[in-house]
N, C-alpha and C. Protein backbone atom coordinates (compact mmCIF):
# COMPACT_ATOMS: atom_id res chain seq x y z
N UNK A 1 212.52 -16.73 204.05
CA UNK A 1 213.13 -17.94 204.56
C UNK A 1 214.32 -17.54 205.43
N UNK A 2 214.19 -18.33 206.78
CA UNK A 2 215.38 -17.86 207.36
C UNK A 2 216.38 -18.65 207.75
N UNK A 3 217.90 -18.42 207.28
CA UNK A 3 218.96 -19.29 207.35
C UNK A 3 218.39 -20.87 208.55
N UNK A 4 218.76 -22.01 208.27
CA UNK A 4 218.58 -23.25 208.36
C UNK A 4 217.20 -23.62 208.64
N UNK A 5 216.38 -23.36 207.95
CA UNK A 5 214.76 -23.91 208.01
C UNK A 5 213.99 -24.18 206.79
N UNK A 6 214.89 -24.26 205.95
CA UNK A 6 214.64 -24.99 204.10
C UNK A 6 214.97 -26.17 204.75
N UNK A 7 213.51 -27.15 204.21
CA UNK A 7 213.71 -29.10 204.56
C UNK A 7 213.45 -29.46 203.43
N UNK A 8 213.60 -28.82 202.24
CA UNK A 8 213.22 -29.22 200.81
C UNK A 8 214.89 -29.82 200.79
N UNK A 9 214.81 -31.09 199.34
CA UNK A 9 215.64 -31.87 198.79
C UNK A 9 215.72 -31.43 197.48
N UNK A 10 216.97 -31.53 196.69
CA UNK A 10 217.29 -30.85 195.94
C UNK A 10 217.83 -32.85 195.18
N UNK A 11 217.87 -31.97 193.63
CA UNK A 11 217.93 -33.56 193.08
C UNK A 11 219.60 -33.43 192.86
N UNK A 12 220.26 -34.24 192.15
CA UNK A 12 222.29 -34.54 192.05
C UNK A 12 222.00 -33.33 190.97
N UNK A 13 221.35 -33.28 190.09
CA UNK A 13 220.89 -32.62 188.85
C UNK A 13 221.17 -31.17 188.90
N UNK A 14 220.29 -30.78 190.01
CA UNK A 14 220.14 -29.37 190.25
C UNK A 14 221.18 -28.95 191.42
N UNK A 15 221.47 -29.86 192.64
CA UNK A 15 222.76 -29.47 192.62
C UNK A 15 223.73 -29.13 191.73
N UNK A 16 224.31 -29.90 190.51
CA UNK A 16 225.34 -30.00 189.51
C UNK A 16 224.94 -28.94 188.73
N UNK A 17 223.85 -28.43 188.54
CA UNK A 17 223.67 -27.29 187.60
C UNK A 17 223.81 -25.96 188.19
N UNK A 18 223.75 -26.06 189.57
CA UNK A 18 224.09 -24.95 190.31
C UNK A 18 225.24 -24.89 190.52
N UNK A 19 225.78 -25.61 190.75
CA UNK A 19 227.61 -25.71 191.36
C UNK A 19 228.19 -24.85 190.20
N UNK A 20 228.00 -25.54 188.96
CA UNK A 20 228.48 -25.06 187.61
C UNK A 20 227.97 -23.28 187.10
N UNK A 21 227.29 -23.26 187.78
CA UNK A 21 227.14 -21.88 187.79
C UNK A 21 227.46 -21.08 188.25
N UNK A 22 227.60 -21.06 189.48
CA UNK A 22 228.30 -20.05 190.86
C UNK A 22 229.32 -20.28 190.38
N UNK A 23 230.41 -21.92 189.85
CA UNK A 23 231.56 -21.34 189.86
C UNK A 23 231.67 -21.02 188.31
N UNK A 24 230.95 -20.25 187.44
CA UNK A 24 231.19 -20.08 186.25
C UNK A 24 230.95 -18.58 186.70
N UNK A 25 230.09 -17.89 186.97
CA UNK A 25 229.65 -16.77 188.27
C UNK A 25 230.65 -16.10 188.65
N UNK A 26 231.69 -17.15 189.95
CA UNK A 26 232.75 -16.20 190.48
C UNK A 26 233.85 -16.44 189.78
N UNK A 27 233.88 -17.26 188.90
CA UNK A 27 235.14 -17.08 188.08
C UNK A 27 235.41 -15.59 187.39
N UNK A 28 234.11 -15.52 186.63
CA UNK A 28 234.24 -14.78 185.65
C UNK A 28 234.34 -13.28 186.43
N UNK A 29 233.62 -13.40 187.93
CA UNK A 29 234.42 -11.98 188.58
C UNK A 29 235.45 -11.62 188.66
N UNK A 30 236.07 -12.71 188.98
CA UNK A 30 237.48 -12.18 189.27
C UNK A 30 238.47 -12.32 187.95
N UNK A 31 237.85 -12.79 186.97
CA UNK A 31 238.67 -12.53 185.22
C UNK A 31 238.70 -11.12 185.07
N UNK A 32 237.30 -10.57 185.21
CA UNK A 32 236.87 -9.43 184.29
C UNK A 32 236.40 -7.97 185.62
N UNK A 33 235.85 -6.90 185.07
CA UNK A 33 235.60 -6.10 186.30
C UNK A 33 233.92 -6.32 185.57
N UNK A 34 233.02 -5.88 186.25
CA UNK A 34 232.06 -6.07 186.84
C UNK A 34 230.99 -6.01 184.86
N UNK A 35 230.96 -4.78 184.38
CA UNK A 35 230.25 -5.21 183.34
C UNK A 35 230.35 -6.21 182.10
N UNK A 36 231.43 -6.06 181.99
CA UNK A 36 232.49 -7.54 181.04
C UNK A 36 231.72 -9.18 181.89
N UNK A 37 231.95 -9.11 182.82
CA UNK A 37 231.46 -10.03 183.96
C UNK A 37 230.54 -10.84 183.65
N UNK A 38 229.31 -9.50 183.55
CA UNK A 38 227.80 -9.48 183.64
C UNK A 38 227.74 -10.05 182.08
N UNK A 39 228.11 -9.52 181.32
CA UNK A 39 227.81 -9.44 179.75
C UNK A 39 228.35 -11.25 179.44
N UNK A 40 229.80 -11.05 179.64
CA UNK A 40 230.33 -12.33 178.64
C UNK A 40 229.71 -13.66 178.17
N UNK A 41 228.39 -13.95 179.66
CA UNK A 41 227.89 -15.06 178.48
C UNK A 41 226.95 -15.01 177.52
N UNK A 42 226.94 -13.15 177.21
CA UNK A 42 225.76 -12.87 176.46
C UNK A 42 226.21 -12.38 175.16
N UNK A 43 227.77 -12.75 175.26
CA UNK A 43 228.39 -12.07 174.04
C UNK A 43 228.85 -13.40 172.79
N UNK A 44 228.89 -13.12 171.60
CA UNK A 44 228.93 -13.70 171.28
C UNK A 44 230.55 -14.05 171.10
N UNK A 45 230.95 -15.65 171.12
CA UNK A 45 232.79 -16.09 171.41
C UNK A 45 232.70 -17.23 170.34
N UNK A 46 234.50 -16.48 169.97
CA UNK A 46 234.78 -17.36 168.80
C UNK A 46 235.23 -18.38 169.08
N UNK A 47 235.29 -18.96 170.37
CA UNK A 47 236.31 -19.86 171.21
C UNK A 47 235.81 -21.32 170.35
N UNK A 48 236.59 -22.32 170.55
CA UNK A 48 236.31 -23.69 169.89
C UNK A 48 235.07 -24.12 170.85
N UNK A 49 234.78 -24.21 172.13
CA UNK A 49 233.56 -24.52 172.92
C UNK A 49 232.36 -23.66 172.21
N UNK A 50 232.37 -22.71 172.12
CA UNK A 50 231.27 -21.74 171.50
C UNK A 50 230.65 -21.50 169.95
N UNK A 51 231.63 -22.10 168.94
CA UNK A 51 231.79 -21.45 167.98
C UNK A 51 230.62 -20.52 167.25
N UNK A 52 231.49 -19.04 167.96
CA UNK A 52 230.42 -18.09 167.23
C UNK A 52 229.26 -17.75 168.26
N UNK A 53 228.80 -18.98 168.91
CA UNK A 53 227.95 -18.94 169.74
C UNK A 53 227.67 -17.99 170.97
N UNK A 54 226.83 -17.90 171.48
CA UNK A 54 226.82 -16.92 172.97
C UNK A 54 227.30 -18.04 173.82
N UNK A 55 228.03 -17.72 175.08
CA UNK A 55 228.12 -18.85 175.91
C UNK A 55 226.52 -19.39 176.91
N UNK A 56 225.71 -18.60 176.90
CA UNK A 56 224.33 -19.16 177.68
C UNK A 56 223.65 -20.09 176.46
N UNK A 57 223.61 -19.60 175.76
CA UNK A 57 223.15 -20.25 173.92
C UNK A 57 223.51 -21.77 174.72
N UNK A 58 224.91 -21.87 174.40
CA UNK A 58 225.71 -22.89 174.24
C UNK A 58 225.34 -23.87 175.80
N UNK A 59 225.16 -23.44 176.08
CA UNK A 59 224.88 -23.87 177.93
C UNK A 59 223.72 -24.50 177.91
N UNK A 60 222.35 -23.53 177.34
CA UNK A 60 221.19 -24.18 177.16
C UNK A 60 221.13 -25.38 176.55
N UNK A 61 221.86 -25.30 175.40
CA UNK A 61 221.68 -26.14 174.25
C UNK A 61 222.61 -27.47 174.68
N UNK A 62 223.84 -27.57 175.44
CA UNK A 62 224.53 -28.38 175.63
C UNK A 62 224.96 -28.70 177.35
N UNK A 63 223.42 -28.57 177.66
CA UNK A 63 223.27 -28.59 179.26
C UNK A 63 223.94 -28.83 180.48
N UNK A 64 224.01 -30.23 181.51
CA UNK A 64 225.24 -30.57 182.21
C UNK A 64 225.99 -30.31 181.91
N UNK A 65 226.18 -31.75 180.65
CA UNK A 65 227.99 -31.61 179.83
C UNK A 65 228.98 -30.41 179.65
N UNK A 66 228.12 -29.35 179.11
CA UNK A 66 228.25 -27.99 178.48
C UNK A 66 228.41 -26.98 179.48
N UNK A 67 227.89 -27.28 180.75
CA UNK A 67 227.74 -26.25 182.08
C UNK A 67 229.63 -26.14 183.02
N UNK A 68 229.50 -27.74 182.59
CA UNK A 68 230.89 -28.48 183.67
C UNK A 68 232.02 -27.90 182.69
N UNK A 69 231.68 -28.10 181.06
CA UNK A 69 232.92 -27.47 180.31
C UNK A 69 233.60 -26.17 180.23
N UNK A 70 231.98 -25.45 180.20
CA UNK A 70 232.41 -23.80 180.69
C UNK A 70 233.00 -23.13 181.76
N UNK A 71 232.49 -24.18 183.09
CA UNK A 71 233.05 -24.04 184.08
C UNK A 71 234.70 -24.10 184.01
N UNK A 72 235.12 -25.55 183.47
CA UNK A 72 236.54 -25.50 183.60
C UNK A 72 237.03 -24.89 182.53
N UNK A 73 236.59 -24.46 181.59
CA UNK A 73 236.94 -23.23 180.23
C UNK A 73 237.86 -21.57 181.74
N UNK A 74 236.43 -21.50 181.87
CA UNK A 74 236.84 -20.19 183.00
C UNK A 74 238.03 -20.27 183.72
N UNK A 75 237.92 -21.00 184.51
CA UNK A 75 239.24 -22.20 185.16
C UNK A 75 240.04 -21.68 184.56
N UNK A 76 240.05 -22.10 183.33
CA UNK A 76 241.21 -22.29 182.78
C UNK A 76 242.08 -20.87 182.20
N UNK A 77 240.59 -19.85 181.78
CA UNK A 77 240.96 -18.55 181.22
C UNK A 77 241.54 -18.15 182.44
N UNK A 78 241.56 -18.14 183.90
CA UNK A 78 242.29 -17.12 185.22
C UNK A 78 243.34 -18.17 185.55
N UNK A 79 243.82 -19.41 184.81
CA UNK A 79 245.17 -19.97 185.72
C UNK A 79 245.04 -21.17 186.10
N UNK A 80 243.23 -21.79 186.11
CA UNK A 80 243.07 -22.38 188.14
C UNK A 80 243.30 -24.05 187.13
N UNK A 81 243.56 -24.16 185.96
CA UNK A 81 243.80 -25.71 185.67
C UNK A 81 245.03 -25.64 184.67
């Protein structure tokens, strides 16, 4: 595919589940250096959002709602709220 010739529509849904990702994505780059990065939502966190839980666990299981919270969780771990 080459830059501007995708005419596919994307639903509010899958926009919002993407947004929440990239910026859960570059947050967590610039928290951590690169394998910490990769790993953290595969680790398991004692945080009150997680409890105990992996953060993807928690994501799956508590979808939008849960995507937008992690997002501003991250946010919040580097400063940005």
């Amino acid at each position: 595919m080459k830059k501007g010739e995708w005419s596919g529509s994307l639903s509010q849904d899958t926009l919002t589940r993407v947004s929440a990702l990239i910026g859960i994505f570059k947050g967590l780059r610039l928290l951590f250096s690169e394998p910490l990065a990769d790993e953290w939502v595969k680790l398991p966190n004692k945080g009150p959002l997680f409890d105990g839980r992996r953060p993807v666990d928690a994501m799956i299981e508590g979808g939008i709602p849960k995507l937008l919270l992690v997002r501003r969780h991250v946010d919040a771990l580097r400063g940005g709220l």
